[in-house]
Protein backbone atom coordinates (compact mmCIF):
# COMPACT_ATOMS: atom_id res chain seq x y z
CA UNK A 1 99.47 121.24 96.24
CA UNK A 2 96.27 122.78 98.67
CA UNK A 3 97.99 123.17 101.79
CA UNK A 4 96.21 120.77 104.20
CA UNK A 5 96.54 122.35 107.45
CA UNK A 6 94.51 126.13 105.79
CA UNK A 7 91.60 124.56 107.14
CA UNK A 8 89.94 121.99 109.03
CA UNK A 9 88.99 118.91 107.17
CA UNK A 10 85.83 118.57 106.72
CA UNK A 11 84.36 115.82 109.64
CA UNK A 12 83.43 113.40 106.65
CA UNK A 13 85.38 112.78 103.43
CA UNK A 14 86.26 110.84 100.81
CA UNK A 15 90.35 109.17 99.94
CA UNK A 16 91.90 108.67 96.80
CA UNK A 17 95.37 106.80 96.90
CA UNK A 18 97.10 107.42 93.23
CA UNK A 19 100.42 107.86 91.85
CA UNK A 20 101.00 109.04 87.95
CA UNK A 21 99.53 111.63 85.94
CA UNK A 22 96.99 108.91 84.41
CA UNK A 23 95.89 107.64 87.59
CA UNK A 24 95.25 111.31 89.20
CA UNK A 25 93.15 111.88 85.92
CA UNK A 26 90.35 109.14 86.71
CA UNK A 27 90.87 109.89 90.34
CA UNK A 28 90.01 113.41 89.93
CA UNK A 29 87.43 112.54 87.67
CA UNK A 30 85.73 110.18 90.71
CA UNK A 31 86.28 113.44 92.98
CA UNK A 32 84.07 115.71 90.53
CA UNK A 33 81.59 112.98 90.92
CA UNK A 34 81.21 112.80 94.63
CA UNK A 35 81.05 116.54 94.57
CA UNK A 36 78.27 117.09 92.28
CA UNK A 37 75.76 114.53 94.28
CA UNK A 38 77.69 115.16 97.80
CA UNK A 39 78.69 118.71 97.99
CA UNK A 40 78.85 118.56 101.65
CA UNK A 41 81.84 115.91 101.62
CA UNK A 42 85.52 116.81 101.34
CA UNK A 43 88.19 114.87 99.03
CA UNK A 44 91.69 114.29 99.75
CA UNK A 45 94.49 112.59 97.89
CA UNK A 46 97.75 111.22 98.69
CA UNK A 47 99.65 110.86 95.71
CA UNK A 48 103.36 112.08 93.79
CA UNK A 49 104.55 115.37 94.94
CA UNK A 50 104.67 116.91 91.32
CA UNK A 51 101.12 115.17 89.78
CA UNK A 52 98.57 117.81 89.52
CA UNK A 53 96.05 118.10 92.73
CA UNK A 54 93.98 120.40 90.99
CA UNK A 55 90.07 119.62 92.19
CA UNK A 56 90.52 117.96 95.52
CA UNK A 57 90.52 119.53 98.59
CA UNK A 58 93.50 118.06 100.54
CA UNK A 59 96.61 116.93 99.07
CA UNK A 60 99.51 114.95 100.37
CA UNK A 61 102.10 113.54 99.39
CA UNK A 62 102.77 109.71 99.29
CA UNK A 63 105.99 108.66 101.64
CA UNK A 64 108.68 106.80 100.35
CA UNK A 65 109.16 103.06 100.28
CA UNK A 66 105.71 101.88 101.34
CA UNK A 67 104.87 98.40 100.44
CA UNK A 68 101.08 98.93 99.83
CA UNK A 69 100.73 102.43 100.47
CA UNK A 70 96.77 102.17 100.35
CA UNK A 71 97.10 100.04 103.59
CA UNK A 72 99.55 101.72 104.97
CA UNK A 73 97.81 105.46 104.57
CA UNK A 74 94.40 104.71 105.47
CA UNK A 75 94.95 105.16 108.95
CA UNK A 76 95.97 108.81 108.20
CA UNK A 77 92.84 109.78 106.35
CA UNK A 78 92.15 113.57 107.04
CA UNK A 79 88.80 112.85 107.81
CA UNK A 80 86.95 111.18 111.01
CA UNK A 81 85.05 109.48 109.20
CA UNK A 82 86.17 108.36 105.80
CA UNK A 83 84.88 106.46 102.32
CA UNK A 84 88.66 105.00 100.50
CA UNK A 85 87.10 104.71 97.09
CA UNK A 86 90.27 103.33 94.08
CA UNK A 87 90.32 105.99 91.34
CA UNK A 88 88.18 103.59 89.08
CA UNK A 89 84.55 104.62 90.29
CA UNK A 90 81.73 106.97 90.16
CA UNK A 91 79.57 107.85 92.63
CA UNK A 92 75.89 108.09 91.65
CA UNK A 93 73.72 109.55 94.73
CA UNK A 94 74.02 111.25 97.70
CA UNK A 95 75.95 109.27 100.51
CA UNK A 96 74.39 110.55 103.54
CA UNK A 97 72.99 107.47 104.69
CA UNK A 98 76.45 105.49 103.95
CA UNK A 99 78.36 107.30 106.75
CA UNK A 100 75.43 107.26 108.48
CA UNK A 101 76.51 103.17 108.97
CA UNK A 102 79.59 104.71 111.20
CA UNK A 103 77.36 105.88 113.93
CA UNK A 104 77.15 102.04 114.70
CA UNK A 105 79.89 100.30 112.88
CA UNK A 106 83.99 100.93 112.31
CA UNK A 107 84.50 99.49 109.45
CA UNK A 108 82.07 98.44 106.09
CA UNK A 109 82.97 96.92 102.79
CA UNK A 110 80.88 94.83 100.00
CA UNK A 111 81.63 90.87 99.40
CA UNK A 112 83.80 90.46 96.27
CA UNK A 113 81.12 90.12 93.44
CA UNK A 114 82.30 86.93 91.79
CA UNK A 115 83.45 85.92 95.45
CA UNK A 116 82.76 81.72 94.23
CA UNK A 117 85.97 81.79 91.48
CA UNK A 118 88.88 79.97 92.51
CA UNK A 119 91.29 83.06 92.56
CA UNK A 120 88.78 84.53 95.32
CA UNK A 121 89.24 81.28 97.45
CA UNK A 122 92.65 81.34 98.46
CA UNK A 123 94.12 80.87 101.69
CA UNK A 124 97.11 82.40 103.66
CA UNK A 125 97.05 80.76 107.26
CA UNK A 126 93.25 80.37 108.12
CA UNK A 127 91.16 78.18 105.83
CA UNK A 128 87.78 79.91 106.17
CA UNK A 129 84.23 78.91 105.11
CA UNK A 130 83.21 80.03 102.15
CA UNK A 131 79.66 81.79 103.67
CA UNK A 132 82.22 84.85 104.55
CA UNK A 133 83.85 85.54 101.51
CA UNK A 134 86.36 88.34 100.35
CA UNK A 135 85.62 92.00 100.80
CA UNK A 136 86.32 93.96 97.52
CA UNK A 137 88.45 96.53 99.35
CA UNK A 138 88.10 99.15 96.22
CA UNK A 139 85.19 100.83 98.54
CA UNK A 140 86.06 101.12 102.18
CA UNK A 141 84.16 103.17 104.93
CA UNK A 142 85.66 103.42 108.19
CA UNK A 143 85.33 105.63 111.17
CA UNK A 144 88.88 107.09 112.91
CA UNK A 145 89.58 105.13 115.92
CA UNK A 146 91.38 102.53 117.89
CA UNK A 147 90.01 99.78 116.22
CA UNK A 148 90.12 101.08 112.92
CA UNK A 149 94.00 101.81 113.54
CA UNK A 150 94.74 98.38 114.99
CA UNK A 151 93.29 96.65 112.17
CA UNK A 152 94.87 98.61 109.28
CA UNK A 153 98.21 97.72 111.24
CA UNK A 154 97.22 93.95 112.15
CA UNK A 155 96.12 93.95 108.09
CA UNK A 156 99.56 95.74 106.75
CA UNK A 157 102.10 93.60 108.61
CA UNK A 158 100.00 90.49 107.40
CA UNK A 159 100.06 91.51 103.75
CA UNK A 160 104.12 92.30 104.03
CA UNK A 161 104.35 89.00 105.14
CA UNK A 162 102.03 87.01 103.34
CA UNK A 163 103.72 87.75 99.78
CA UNK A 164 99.93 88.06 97.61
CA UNK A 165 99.90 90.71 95.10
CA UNK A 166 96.46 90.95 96.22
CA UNK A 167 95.71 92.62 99.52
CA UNK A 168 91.66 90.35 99.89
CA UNK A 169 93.26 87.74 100.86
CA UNK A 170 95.03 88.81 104.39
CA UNK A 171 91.90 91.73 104.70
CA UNK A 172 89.57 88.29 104.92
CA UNK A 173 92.06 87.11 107.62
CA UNK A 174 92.12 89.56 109.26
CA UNK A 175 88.65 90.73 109.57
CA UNK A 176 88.09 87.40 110.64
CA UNK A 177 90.30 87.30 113.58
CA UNK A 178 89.05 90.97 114.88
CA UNK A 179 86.59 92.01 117.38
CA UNK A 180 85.68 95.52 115.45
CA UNK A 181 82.37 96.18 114.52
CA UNK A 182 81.91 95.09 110.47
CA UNK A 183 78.88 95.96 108.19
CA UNK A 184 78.72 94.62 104.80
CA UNK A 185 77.51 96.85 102.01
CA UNK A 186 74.61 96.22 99.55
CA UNK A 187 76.07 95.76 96.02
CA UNK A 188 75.46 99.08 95.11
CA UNK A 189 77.74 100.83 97.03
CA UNK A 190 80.05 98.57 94.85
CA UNK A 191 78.37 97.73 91.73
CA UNK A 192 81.12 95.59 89.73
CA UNK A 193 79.11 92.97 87.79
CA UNK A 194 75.87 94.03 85.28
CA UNK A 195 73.58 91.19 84.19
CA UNK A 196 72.14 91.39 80.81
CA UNK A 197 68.59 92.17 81.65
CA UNK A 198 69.60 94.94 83.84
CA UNK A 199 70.11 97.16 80.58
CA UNK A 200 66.74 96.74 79.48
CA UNK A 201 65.03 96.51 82.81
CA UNK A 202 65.21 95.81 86.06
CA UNK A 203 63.63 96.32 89.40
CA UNK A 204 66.51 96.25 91.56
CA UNK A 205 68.71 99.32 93.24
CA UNK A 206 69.97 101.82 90.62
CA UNK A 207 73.77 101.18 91.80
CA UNK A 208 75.34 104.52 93.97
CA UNK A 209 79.04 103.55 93.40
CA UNK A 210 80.04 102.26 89.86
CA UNK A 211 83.39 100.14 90.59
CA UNK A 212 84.37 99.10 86.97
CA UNK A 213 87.71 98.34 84.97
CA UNK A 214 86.64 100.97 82.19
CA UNK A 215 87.53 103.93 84.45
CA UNK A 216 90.62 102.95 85.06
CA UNK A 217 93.63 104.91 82.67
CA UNK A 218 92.82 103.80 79.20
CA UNK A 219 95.28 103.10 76.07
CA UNK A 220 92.46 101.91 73.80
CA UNK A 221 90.53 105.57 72.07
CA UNK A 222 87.33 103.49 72.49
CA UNK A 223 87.09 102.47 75.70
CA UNK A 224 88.43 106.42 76.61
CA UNK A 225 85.80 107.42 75.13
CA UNK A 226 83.22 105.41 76.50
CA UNK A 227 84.50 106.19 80.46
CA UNK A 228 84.87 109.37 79.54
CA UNK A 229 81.02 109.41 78.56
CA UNK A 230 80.32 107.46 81.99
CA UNK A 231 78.46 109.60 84.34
C-alpha cells in the first residue's frame, strides 16, 4: 500500500470506504474519474490490507471489528476538507466550487431522491416532518473539525444502537438534533433518479456526480459492460 505519511495530504480530497477485490475495482474506477476532471484533489482509501491500492493516493487499512466502518472512519479522513463518495459513482466536472461550500458550512449532503416512499419515512426516536427528509449519505462533504467529529460520534453510537441496516435513518436524527452548520446539495452532486425526457432533452443541470446501482460490482456481462462504458 502508498505509505501515507511520504507526504502531506493534499488540503482537499476525496474518501473511498471498500473492502473486497470487486468493490476496490469500481472504487478505483470512481478515483480515475475525479482525477481526470479534478487533478488538483487527492484520493484515499481505507480498505483490506491485501486488496490492491493501486491508483489512489493514500491507503489505509480498515480496523477490525467496526460496526459501520464508513461512520466510524470518516472522522479520520486524511484530508481537511473531504468529499466521502461510495464506490458506485462518477464524477463528471470539476468540483472546485463544491468544497468551496466548506468555507461556510461543516457538513453538506443531497435529500434522498425518492425521499416520499415509505422505506424513506421511518422513525427511530424522533418522528420528524416530512419537509426535512433523509440525506442520501452516498455523497458527503465535510470540513475537519469539532463539529464534524462530534456529529460522526453522536451519529455512530446512534446507529449501534438503533439496530437499522440503514445508516439515513439515525443521520436524519441526528442532523436534526445538531447545531452544525448543514447545506443541502443540488441533485447533481447526487444524481440517482433519470426521467425519461432527460435522454432526449432537457434543460436542466448536466448531473456532476452520477450515484447509480450499475457501478456497483456486477455478476450480470451486460450490465458490466454497460458501467464499464459509463463515463
Amino acid at each position: 500500500m502508498p505509505d501515507a505519511a511520504a507526504s502531506p495530504a493534499p488540503r482537499r480530497g476525496v474518501l473511498y470506504i471498500a473492502q473486497g477485490a470487486a468493490h476496490v475495482d469500481v472504487a478505483r474506477r470512481s478515483a480515475v474519474s475525479v482525477k481526470r476532471h479534478n487533478p488538483q484533489l487527492g484520493t484515499a482509501i481505507y480498505c483490506g490490507a491485501s486488496d490492491d491500492t493501486a491508483g489512489f493516493d493514500i491507503a489505509e487499512v480498515q480496523p477490525e471489528g467496526m460496526k459501520r466502518p464508513k461512520i466510524e472512519l470518516l472522522s479520520r479522513s486524511p484530508f481537511e476538507q473531504t468529499l466521502y463518495l461510495d464506490n458506485d459513482t462518477l464524477v463528471r466536472s470539476d468540483l472546485s466550487s463544491l468544497f468551496d461550500l466548506l468555507d461556510r458550512f461543516d457538513l453538506c449532503g443531497a435529500h434522498v431522491a425518492l425521499w416520499h416512499r415509505p422505506r424513506h419515512q421511518k422513525t427511530w426516536k424522533t418522528p420528524l416532518p416530512d419537509a426535512f427528509p433523509e440525506i442520501n449519505c452516498g455523497v458527503l462533504l465535510y470540513r475537519r473539525n469539532e463539529a464534524t467529529d462530534r456529529f460522526f460520534a453522536d451519529w455512530g453510537r446512534a446507529f449501534a444502537e438503533a439496530g437499522f441496516n440503514v445508516d439515513q435513518v439515525t443521520f436524519r436524527e441526528t442532523l436534526w438534533h445538531s447545531d452544525l452548520r448543514f447545506y443541502v446539495l443540488p441533485p447533481q452532486f447526487n444524481k440517482r433518479v433519470f426521467e425519461g425526457s432527460e435522454v432526449i432533452y432537457s434543460d436542466a443541470p448536466k448531473p456532476r456526480i452520477l450515484h447509480l446501482p450499475l457501478l456497483r460490482p456486477q455478476k450480470n456481462p451486460i450490465k458490466a459492460w454497460f458501467a464499464n462504458r459509463l463515463r
